[in-house]
PDB file of N, CA and C in Angstrom:
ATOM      1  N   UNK A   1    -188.281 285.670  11.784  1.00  0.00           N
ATOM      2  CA  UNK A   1    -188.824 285.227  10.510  1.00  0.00           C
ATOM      3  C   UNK A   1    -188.248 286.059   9.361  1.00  0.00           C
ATOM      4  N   UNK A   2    -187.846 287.342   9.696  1.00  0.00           N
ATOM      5  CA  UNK A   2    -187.482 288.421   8.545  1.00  0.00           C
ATOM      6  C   UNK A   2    -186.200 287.775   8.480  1.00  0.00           C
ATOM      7  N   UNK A   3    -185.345 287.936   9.497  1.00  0.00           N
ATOM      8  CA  UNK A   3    -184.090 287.018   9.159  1.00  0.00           C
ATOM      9  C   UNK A   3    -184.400 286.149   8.669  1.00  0.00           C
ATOM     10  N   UNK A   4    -184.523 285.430   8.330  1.00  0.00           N
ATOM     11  CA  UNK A   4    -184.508 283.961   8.138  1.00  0.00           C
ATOM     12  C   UNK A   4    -184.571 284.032   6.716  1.00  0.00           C
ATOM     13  N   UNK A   5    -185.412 284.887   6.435  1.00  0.00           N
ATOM     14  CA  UNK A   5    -186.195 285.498   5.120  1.00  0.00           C
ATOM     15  C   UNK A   5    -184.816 285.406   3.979  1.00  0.00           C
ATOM     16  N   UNK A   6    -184.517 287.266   4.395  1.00  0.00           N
ATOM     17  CA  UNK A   6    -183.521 287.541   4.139  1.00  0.00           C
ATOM     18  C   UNK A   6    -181.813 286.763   3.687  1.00  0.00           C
ATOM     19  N   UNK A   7    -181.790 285.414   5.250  1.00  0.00           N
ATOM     20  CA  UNK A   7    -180.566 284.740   4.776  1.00  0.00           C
ATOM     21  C   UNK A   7    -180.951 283.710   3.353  1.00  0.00           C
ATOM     22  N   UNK A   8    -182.297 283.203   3.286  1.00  0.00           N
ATOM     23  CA  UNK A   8    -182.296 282.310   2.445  1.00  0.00           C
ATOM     24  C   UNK A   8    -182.488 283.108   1.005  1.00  0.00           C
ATOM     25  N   UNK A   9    -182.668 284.840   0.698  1.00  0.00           N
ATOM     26  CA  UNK A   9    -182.359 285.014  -0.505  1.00  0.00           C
ATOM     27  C   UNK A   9    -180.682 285.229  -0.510  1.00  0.00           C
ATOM     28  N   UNK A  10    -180.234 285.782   0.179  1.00  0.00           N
ATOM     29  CA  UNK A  10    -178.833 286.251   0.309  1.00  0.00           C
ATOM     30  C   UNK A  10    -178.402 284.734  -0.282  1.00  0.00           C
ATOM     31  N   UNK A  11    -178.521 283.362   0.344  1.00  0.00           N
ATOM     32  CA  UNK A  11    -177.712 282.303  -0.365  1.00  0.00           C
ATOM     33  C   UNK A  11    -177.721 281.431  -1.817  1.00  0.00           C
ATOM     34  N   UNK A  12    -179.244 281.894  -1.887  1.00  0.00           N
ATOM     35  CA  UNK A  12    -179.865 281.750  -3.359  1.00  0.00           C
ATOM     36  C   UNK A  12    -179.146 282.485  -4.010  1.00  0.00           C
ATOM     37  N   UNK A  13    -179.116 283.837  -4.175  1.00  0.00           N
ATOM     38  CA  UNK A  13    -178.277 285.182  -4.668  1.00  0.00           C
ATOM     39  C   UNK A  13    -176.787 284.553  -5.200  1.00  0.00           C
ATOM     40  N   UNK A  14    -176.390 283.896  -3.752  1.00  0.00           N
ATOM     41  CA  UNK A  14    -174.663 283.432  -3.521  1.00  0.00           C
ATOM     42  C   UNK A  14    -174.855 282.498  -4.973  1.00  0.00           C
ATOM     43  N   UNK A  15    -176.014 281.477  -4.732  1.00  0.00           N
ATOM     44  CA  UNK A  15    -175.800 279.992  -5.751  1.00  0.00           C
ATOM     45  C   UNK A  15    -176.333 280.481  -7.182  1.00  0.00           C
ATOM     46  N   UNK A  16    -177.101 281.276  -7.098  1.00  0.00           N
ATOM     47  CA  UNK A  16    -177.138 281.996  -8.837  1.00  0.00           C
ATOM     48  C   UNK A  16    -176.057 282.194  -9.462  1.00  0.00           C
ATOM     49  N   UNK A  17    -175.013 283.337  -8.676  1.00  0.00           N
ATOM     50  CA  UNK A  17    -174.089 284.259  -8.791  1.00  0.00           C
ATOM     51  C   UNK A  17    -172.621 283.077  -9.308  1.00  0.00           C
ATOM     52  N   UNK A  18    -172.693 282.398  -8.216  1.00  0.00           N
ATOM     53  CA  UNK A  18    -171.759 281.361  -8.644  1.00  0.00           C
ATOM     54  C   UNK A  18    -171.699 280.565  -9.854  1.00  0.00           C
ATOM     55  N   UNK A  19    -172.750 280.030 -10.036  1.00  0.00           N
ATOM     56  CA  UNK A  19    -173.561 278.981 -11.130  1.00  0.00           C
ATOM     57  C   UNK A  19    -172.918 279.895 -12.167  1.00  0.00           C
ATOM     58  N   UNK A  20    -173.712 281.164 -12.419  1.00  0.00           N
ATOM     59  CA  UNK A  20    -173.495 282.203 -14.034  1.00  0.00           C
ATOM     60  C   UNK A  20    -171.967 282.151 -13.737  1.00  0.00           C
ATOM     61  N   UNK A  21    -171.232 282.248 -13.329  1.00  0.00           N
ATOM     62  CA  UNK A  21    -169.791 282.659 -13.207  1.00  0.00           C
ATOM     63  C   UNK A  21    -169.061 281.298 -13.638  1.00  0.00           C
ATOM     64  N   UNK A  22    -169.261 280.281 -13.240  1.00  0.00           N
ATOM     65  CA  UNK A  22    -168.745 278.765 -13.551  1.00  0.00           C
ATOM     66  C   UNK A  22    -169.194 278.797 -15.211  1.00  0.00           C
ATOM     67  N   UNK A  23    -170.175 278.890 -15.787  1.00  0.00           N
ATOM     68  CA  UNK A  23    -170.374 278.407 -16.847  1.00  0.00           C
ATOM     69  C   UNK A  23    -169.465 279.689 -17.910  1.00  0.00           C
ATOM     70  N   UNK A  24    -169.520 280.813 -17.226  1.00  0.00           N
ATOM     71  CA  UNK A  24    -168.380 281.739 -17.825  1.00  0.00           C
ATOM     72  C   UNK A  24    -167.609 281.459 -18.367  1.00  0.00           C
ATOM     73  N   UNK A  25    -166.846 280.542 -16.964  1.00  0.00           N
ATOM     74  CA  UNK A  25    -165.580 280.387 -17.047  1.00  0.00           C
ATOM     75  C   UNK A  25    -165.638 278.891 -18.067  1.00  0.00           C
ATOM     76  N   UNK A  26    -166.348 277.908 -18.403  1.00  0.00           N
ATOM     77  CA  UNK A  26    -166.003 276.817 -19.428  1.00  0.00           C
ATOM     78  C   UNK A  26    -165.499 277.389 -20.884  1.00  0.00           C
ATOM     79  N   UNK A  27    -166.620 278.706 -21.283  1.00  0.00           N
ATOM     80  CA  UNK A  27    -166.161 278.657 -22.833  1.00  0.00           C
ATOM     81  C   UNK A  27    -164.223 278.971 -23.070  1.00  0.00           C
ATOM     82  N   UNK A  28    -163.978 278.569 -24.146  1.00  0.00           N
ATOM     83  CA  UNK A  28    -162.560 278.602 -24.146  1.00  0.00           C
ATOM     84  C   UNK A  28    -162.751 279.087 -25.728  1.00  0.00           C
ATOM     85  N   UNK A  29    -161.234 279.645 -25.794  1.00  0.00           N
ATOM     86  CA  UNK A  29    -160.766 279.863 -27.559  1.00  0.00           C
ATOM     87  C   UNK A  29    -160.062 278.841 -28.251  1.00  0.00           C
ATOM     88  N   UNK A  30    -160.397 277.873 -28.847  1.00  0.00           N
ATOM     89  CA  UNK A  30    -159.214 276.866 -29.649  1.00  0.00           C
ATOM     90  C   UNK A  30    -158.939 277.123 -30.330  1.00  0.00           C
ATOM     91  N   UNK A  31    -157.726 277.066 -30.889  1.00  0.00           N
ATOM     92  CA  UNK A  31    -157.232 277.615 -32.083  1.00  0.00           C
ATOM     93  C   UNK A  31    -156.283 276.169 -32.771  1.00  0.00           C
ATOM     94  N   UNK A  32    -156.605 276.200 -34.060  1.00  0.00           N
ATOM     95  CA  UNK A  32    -155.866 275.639 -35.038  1.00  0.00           C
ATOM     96  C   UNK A  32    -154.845 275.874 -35.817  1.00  0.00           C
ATOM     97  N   UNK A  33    -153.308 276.071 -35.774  1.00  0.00           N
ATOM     98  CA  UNK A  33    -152.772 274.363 -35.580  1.00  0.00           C
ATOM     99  C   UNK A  33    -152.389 274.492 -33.987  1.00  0.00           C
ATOM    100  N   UNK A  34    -152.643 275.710 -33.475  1.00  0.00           N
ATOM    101  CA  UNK A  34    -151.721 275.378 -31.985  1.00  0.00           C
ATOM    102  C   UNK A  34    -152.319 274.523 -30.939  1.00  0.00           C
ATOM    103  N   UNK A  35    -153.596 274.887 -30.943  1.00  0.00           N
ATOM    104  CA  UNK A  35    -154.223 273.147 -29.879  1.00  0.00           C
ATOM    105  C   UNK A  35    -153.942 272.134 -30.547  1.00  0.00           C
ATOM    106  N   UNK A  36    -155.034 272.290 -31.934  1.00  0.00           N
ATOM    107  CA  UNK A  36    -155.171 270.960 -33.020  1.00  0.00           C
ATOM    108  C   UNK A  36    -154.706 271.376 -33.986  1.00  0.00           C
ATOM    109  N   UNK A  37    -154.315 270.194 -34.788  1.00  0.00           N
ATOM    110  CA  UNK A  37    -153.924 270.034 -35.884  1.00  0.00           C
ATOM    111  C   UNK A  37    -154.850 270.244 -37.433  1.00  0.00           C
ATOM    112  N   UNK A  38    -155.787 269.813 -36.938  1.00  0.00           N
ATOM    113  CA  UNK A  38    -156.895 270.497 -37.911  1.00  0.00           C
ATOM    114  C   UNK A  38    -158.261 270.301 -37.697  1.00  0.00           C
ATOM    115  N   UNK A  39    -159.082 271.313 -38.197  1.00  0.00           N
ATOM    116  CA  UNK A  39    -160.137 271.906 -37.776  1.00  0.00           C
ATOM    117  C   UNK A  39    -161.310 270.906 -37.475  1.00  0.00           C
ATOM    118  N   UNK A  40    -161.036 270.113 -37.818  1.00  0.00           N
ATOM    119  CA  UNK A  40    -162.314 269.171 -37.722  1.00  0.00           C
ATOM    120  C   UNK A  40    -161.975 268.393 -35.768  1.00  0.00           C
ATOM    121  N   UNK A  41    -160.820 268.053 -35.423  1.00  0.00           N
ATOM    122  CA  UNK A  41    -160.245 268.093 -34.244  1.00  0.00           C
ATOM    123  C   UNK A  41    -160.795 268.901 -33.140  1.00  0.00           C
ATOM    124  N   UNK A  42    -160.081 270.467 -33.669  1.00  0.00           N
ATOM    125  CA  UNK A  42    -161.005 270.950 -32.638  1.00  0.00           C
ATOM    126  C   UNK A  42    -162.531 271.294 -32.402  1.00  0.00           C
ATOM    127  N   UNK A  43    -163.214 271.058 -33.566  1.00  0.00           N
ATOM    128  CA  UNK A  43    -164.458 271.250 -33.796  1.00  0.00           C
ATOM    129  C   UNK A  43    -165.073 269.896 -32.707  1.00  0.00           C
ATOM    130  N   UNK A  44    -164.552 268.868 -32.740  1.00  0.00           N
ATOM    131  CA  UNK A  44    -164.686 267.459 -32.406  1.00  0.00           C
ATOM    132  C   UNK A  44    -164.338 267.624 -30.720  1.00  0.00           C
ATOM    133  N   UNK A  45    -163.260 268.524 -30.207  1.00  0.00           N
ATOM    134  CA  UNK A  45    -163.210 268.619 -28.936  1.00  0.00           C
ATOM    135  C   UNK A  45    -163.885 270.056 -28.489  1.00  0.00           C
ATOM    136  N   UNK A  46    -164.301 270.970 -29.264  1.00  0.00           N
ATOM    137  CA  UNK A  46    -165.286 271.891 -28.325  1.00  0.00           C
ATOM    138  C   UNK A  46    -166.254 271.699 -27.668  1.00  0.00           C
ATOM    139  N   UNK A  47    -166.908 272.587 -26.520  1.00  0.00           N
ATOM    140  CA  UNK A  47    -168.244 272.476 -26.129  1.00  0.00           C
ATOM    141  C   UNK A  47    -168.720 273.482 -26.598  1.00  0.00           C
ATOM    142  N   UNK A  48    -170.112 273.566 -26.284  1.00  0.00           N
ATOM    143  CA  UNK A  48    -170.841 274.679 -26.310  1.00  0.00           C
ATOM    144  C   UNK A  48    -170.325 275.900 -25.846  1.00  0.00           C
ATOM    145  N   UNK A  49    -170.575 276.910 -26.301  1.00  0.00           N
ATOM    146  CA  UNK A  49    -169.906 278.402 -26.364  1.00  0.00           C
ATOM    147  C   UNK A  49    -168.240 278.447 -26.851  1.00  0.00           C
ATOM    148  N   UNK A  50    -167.452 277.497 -26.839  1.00  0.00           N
ATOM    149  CA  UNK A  50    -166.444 277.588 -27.370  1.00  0.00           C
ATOM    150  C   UNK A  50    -166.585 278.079 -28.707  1.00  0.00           C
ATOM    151  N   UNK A  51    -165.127 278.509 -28.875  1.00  0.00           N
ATOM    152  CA  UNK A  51    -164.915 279.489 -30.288  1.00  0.00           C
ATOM    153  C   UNK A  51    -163.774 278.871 -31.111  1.00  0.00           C
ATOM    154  N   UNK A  52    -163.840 278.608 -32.397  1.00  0.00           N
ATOM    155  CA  UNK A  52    -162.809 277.928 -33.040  1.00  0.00           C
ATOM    156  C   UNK A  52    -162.417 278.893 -33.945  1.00  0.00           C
ATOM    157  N   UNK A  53    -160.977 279.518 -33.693  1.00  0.00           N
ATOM    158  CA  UNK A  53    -160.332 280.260 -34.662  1.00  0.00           C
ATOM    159  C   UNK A  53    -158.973 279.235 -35.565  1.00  0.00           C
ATOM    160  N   UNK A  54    -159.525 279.875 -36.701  1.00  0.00           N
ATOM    161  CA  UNK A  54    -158.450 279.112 -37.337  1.00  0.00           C
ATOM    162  C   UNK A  54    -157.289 279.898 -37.938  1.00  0.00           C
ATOM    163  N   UNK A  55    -155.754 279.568 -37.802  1.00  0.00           N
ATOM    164  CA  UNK A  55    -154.421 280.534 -38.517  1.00  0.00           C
ATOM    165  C   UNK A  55    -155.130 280.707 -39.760  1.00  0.00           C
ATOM    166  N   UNK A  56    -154.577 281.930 -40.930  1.00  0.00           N
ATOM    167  CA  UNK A  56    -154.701 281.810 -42.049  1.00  0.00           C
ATOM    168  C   UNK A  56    -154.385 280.778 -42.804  1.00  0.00           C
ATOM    169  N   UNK A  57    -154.507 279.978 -43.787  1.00  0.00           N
ATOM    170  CA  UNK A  57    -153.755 279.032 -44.690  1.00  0.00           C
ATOM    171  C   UNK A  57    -154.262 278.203 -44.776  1.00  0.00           C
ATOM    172  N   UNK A  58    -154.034 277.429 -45.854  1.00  0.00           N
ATOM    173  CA  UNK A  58    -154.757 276.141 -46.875  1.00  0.00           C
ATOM    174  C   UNK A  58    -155.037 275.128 -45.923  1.00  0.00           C
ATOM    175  N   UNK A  59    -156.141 274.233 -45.261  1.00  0.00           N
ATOM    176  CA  UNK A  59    -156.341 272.973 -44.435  1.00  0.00           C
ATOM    177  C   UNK A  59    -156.856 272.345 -45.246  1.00  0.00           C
ATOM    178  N   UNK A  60    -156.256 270.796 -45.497  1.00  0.00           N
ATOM    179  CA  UNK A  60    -156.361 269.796 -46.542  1.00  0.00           C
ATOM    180  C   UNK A  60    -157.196 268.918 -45.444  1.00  0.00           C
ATOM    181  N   UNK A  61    -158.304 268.257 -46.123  1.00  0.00           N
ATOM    182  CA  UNK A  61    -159.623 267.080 -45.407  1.00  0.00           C
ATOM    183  C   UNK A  61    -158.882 266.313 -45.480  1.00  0.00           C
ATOM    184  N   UNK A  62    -159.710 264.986 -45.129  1.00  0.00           N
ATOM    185  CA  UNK A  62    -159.592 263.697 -45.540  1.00  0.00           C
ATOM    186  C   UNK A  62    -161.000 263.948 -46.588  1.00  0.00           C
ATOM    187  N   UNK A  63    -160.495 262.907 -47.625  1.00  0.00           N
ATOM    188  CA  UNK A  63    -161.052 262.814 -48.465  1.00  0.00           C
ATOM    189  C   UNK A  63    -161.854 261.380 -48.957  1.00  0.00           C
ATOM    190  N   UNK A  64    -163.119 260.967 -48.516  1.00  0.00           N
ATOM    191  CA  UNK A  64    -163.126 259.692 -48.788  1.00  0.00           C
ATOM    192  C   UNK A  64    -163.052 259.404 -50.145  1.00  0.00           C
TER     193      UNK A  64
END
């Protein structure tokens, strides 16, 4: 029974450990102009925790 115990935190442990480590690994750095072309782009393809750095210099909108 103690075994038994024991293996089922040890694999819980495993599927926590994994889980936090996967979502680690999604956030990414995008950067503008070298992914996208302009900021609204990559703003439009990030997820959550992603980081949008932008080069120095003038980015022109669209303007309705």
């Amino acid at each position: 029974m103690r075994t038994r115990l024991l293996r089922l935190q040890v694999v819980l442990l495993l599927i926590i450990f994994v889980g936090l480590s996967t979502v680690a690994q999604e956030k990414q750095v995008i950067t503008v102009p070298q992914d996208f072309s302009t900021i609204q782009a990559a703003i439009d393809a990030a997820t959550p925790g992603d980081r949008i750095e932008a080069a120095p210099g003038t980015y022109e909108g669209d303007h309705p």
